[in-house]
PDB file of N, CA and C in Angstrom:
ATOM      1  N   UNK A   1     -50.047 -23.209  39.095  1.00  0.00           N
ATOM      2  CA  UNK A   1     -48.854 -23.058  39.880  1.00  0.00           C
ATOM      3  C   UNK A   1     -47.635 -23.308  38.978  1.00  0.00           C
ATOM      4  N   UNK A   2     -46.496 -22.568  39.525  1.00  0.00           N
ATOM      5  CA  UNK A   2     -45.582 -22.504  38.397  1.00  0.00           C
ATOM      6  C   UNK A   2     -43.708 -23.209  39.155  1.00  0.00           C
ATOM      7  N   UNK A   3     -43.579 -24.439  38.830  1.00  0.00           N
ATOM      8  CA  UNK A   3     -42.407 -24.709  39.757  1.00  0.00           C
ATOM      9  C   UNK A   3     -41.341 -24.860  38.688  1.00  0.00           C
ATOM     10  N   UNK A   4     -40.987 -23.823  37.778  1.00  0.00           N
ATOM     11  CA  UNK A   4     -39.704 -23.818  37.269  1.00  0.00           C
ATOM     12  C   UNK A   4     -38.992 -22.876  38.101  1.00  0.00           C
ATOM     13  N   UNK A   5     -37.513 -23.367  38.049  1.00  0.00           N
ATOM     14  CA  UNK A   5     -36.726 -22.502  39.072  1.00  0.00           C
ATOM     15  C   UNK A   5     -35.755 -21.569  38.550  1.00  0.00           C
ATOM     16  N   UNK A   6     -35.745 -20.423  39.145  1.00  0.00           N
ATOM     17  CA  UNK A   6     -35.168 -19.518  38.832  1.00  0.00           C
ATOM     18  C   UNK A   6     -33.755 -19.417  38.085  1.00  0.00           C
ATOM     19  N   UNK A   7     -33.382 -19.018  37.022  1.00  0.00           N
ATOM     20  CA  UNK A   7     -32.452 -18.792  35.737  1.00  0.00           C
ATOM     21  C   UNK A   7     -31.258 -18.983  36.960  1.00  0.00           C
ATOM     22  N   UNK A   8     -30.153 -19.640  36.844  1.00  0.00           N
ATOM     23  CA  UNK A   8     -28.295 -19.209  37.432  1.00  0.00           C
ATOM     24  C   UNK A   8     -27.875 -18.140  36.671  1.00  0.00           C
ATOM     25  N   UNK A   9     -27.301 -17.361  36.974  1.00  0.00           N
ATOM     26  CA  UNK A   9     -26.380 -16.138  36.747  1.00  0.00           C
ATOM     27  C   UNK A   9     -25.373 -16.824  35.795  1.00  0.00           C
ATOM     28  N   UNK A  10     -24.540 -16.552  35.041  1.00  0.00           N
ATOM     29  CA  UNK A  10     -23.658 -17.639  34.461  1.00  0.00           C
ATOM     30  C   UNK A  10     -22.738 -16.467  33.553  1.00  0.00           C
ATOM     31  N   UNK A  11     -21.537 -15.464  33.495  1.00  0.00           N
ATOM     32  CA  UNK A  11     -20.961 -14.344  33.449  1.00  0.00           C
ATOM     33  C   UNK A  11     -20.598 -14.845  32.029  1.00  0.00           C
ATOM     34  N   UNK A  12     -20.132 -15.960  31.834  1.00  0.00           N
ATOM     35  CA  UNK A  12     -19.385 -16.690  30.386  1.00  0.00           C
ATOM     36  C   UNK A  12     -20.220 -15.908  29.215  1.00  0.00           C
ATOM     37  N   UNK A  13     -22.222 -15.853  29.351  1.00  0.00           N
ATOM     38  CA  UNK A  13     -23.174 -15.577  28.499  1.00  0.00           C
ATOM     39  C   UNK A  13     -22.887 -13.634  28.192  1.00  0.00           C
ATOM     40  N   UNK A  14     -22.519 -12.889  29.445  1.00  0.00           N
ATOM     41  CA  UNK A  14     -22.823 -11.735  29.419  1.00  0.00           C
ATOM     42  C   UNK A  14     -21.416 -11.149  29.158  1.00  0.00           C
ATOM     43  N   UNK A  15     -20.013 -11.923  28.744  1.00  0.00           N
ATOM     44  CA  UNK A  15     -18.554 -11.613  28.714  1.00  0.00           C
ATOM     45  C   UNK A  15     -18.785 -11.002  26.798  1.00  0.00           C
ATOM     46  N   UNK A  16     -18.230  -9.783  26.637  1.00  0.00           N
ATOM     47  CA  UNK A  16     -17.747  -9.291  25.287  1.00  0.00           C
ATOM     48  C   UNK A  16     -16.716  -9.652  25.255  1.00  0.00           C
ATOM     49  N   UNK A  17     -16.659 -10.510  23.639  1.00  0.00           N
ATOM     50  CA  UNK A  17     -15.816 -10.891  23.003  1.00  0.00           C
ATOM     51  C   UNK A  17     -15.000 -10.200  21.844  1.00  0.00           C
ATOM     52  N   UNK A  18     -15.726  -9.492  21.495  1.00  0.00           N
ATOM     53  CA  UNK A  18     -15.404  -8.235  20.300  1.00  0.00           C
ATOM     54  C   UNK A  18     -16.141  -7.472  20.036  1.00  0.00           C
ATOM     55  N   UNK A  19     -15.418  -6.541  20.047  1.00  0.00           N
ATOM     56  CA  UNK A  19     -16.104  -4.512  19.260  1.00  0.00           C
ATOM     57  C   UNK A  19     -16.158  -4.247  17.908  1.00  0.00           C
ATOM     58  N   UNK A  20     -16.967  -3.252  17.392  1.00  0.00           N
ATOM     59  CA  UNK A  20     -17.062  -2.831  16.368  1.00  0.00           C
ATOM     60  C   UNK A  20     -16.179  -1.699  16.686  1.00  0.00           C
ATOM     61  N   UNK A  21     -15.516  -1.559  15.613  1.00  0.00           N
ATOM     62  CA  UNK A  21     -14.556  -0.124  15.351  1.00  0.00           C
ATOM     63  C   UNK A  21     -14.559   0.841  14.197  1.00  0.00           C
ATOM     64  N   UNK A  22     -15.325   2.019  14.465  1.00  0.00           N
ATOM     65  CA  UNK A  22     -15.226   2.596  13.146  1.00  0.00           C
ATOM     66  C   UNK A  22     -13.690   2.637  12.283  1.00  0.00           C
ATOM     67  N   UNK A  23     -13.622   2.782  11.108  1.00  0.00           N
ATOM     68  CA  UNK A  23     -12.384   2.804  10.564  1.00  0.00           C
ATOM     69  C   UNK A  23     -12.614   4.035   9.463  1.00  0.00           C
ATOM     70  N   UNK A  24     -11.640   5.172  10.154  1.00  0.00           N
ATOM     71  CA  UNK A  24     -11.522   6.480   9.126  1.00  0.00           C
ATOM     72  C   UNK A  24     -10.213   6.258   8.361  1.00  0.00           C
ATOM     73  N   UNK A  25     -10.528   6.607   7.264  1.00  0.00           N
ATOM     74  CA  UNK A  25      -9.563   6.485   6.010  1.00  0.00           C
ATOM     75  C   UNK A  25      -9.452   8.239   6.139  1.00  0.00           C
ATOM     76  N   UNK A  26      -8.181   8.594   5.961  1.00  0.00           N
ATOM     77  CA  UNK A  26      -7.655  10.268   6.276  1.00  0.00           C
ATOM     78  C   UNK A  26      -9.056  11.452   7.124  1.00  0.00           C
ATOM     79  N   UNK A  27      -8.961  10.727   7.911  1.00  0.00           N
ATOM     80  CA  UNK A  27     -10.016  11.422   8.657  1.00  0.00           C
ATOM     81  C   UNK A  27     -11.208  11.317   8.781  1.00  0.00           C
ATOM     82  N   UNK A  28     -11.775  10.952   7.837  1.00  0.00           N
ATOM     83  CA  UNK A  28     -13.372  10.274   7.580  1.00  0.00           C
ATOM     84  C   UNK A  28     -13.573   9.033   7.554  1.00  0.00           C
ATOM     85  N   UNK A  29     -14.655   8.509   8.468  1.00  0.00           N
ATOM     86  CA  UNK A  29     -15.333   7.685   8.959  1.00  0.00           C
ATOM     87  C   UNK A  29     -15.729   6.756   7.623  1.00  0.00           C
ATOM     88  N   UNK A  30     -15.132   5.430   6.994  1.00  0.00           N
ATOM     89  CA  UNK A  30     -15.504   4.962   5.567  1.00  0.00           C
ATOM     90  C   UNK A  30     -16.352   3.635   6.132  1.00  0.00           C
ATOM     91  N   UNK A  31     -15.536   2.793   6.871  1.00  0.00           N
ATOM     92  CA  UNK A  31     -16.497   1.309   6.971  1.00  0.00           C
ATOM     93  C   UNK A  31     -15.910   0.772   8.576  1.00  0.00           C
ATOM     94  N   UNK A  32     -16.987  -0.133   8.806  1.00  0.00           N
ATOM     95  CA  UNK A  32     -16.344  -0.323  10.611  1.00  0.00           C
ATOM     96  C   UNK A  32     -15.928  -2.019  10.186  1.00  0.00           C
ATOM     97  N   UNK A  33     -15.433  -2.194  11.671  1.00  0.00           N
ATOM     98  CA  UNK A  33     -14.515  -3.730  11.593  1.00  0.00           C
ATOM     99  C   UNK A  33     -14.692  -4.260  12.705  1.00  0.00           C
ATOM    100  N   UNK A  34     -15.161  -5.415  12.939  1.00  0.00           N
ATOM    101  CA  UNK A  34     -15.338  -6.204  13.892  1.00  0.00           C
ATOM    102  C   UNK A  34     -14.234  -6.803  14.476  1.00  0.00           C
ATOM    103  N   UNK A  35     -13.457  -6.909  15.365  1.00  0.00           N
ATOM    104  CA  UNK A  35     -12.509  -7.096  16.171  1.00  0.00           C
ATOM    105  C   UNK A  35     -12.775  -7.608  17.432  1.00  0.00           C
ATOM    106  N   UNK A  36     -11.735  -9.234  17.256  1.00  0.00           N
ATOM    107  CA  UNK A  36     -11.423  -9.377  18.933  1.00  0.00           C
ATOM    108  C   UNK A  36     -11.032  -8.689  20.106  1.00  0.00           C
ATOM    109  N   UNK A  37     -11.624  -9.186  21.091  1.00  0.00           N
ATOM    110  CA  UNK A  37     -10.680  -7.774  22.173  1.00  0.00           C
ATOM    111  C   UNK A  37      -9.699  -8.042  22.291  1.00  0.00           C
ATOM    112  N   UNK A  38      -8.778  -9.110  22.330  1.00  0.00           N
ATOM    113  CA  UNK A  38      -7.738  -9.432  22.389  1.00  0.00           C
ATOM    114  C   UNK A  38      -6.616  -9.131  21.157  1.00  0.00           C
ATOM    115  N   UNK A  39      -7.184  -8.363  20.092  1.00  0.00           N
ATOM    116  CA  UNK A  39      -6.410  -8.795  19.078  1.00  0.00           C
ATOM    117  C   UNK A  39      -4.725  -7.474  19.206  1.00  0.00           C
ATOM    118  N   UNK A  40      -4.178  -7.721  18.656  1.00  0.00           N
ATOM    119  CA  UNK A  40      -2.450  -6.937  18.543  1.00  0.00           C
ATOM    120  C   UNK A  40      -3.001  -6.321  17.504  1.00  0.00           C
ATOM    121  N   UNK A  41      -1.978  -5.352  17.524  1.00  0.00           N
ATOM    122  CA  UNK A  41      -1.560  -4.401  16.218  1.00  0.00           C
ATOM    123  C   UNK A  41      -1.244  -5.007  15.665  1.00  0.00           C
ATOM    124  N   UNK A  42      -0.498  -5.821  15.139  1.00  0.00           N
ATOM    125  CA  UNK A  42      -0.402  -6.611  14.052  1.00  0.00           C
ATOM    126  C   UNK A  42      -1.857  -7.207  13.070  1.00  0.00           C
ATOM    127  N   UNK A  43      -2.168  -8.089  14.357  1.00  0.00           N
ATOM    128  CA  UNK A  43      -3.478  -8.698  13.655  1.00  0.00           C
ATOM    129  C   UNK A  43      -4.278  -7.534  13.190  1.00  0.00           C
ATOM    130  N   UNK A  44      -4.780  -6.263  14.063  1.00  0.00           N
ATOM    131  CA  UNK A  44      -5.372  -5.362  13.411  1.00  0.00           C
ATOM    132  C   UNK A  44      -5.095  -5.238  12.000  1.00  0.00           C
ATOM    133  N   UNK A  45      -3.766  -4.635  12.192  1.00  0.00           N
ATOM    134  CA  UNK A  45      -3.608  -4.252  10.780  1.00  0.00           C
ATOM    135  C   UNK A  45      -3.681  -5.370   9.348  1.00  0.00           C
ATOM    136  N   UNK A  46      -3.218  -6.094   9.574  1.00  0.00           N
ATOM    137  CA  UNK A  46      -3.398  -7.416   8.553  1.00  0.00           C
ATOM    138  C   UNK A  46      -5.197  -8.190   8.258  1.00  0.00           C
ATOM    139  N   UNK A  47      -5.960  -7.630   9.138  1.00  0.00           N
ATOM    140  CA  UNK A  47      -6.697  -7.954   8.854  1.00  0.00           C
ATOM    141  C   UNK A  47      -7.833  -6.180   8.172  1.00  0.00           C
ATOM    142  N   UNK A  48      -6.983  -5.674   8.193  1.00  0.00           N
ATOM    143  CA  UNK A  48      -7.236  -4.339   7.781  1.00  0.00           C
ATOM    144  C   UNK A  48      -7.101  -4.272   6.488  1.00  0.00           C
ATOM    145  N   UNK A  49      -5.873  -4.406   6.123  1.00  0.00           N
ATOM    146  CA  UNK A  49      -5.035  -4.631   4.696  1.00  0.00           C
ATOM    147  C   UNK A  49      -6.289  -5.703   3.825  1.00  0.00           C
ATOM    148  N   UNK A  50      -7.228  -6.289   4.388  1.00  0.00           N
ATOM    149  CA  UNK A  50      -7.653  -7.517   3.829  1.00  0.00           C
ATOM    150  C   UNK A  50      -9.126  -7.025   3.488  1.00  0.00           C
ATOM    151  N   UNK A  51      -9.761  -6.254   4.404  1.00  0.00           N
ATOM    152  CA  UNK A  51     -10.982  -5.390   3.962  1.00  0.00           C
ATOM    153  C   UNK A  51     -11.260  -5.188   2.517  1.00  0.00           C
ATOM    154  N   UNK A  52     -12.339  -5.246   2.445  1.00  0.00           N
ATOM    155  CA  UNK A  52     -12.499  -4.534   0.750  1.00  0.00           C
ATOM    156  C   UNK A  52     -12.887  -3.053   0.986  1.00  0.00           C
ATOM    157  N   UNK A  53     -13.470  -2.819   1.951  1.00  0.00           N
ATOM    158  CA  UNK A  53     -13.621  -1.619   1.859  1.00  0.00           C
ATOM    159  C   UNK A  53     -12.386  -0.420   1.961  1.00  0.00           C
ATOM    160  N   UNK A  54     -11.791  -1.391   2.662  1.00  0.00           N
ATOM    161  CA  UNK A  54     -10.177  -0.491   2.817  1.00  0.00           C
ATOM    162  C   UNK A  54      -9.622   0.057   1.480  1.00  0.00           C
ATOM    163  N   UNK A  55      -9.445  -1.149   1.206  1.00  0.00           N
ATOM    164  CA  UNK A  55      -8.475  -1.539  -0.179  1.00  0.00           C
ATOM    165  C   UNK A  55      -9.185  -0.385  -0.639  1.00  0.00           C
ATOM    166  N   UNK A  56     -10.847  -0.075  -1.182  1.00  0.00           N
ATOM    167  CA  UNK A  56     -11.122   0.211  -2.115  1.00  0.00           C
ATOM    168  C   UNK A  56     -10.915   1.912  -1.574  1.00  0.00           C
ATOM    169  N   UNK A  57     -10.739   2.106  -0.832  1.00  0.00           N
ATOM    170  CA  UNK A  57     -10.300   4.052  -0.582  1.00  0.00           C
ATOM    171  C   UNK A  57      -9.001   4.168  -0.377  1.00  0.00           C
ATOM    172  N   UNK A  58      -8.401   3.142  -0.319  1.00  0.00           N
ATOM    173  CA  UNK A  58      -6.326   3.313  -0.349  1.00  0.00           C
ATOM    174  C   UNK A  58      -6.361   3.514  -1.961  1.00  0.00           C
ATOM    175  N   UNK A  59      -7.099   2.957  -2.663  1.00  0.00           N
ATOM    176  CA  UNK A  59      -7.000   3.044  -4.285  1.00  0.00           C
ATOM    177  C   UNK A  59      -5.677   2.722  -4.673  1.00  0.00           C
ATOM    178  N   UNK A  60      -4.732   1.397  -4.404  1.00  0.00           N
ATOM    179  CA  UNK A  60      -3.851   1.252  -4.673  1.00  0.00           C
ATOM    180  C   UNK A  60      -2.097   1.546  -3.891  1.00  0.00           C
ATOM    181  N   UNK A  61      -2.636   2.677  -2.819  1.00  0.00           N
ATOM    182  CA  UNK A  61      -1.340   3.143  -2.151  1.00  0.00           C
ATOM    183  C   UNK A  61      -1.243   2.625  -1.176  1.00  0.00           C
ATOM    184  N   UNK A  62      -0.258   2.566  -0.694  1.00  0.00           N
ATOM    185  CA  UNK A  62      -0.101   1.922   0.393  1.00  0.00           C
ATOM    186  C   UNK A  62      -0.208   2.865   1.725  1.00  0.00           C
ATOM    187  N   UNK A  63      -0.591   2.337   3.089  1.00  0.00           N
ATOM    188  CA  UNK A  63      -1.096   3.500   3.768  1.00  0.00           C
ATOM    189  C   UNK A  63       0.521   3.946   4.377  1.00  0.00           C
ATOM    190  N   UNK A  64       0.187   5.104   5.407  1.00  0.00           N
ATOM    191  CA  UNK A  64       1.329   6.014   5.431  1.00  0.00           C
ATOM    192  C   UNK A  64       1.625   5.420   7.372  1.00  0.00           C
ATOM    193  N   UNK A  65       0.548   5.256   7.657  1.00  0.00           N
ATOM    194  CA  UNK A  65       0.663   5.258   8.826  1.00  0.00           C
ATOM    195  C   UNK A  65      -1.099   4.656   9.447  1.00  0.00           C
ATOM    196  N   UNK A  66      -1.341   3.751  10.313  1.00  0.00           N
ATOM    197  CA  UNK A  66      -2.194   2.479  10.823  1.00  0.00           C
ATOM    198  C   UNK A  66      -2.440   3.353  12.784  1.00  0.00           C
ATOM    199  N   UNK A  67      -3.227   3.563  12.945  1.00  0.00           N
ATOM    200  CA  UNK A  67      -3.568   4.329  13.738  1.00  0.00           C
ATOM    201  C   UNK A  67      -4.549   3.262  14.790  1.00  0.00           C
ATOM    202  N   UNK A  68      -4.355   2.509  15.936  1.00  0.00           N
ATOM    203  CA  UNK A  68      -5.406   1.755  16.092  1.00  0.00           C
ATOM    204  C   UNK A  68      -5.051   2.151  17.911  1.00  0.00           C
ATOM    205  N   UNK A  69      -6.679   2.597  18.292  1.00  0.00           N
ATOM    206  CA  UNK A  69      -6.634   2.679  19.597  1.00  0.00           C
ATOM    207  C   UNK A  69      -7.811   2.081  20.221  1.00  0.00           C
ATOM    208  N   UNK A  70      -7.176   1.221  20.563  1.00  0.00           N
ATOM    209  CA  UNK A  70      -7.718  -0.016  21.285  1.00  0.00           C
ATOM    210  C   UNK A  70      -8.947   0.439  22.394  1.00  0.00           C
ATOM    211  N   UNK A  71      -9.987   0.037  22.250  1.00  0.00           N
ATOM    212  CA  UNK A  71     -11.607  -0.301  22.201  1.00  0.00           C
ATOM    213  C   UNK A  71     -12.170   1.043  21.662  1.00  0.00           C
ATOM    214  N   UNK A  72     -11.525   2.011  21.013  1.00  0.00           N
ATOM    215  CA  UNK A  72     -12.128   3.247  20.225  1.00  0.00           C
ATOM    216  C   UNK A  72     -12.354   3.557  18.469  1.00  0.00           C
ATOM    217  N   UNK A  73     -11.327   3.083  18.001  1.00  0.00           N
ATOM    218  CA  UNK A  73     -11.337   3.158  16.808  1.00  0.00           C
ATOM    219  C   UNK A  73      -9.879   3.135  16.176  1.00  0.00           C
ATOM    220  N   UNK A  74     -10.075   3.049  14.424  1.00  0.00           N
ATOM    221  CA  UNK A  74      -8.733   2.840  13.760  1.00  0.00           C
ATOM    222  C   UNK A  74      -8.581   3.732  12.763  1.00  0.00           C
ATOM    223  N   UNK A  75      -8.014   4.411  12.317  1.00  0.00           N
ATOM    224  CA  UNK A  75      -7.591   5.701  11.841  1.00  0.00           C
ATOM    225  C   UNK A  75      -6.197   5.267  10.204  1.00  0.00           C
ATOM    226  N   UNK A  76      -6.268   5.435   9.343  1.00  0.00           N
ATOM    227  CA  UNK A  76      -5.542   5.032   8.123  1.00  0.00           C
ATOM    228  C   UNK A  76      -4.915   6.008   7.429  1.00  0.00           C
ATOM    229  N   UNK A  77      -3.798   6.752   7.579  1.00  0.00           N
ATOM    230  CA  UNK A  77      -3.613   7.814   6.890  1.00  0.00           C
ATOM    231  C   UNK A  77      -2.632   7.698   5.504  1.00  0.00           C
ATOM    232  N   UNK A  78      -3.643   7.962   4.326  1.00  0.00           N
ATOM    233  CA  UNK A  78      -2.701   7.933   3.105  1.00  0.00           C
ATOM    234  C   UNK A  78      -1.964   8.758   2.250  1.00  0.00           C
TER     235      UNK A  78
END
């Protein structure tokens, strides 16, 4: 006989906290980024700027324009 009692529901366990976001460098899909859901354009981008993978396909330039649409993806045009 089995008297453990049934699991509570508890929403805190099943709440997303952050997405993966692909990140295209001029159109193509290069490396993804883990992101709060909460986070600003700002933070996006600064924590963008900080990537290595970024850095390493900007090759030095600075980007032209930071493209970020919130729970889809982020877009970098150089």
């Amino acid at each position: 006989m089995l008297d453990a009692a049934f699991p509570v529901f508890e929403s805190k366990y099943v709440k997303e906290t952050s997405k993966t976001y692909p990140v295209a460098i001029n159109g193509k899909t290069r490396t993804e980024l883990t992101l709060a859901l909460d986070a600003t354009q700002q933070q996006v981008e600064e924590l963008l700027m900080q990537d290595p993978a970024v850095i390493k396909w900007l090759d030095g330039k600075p980007p032209k324009k930071i493209i970020y649409v919130k729970n889809k993806m982020i877009n970098v045009v150089v």
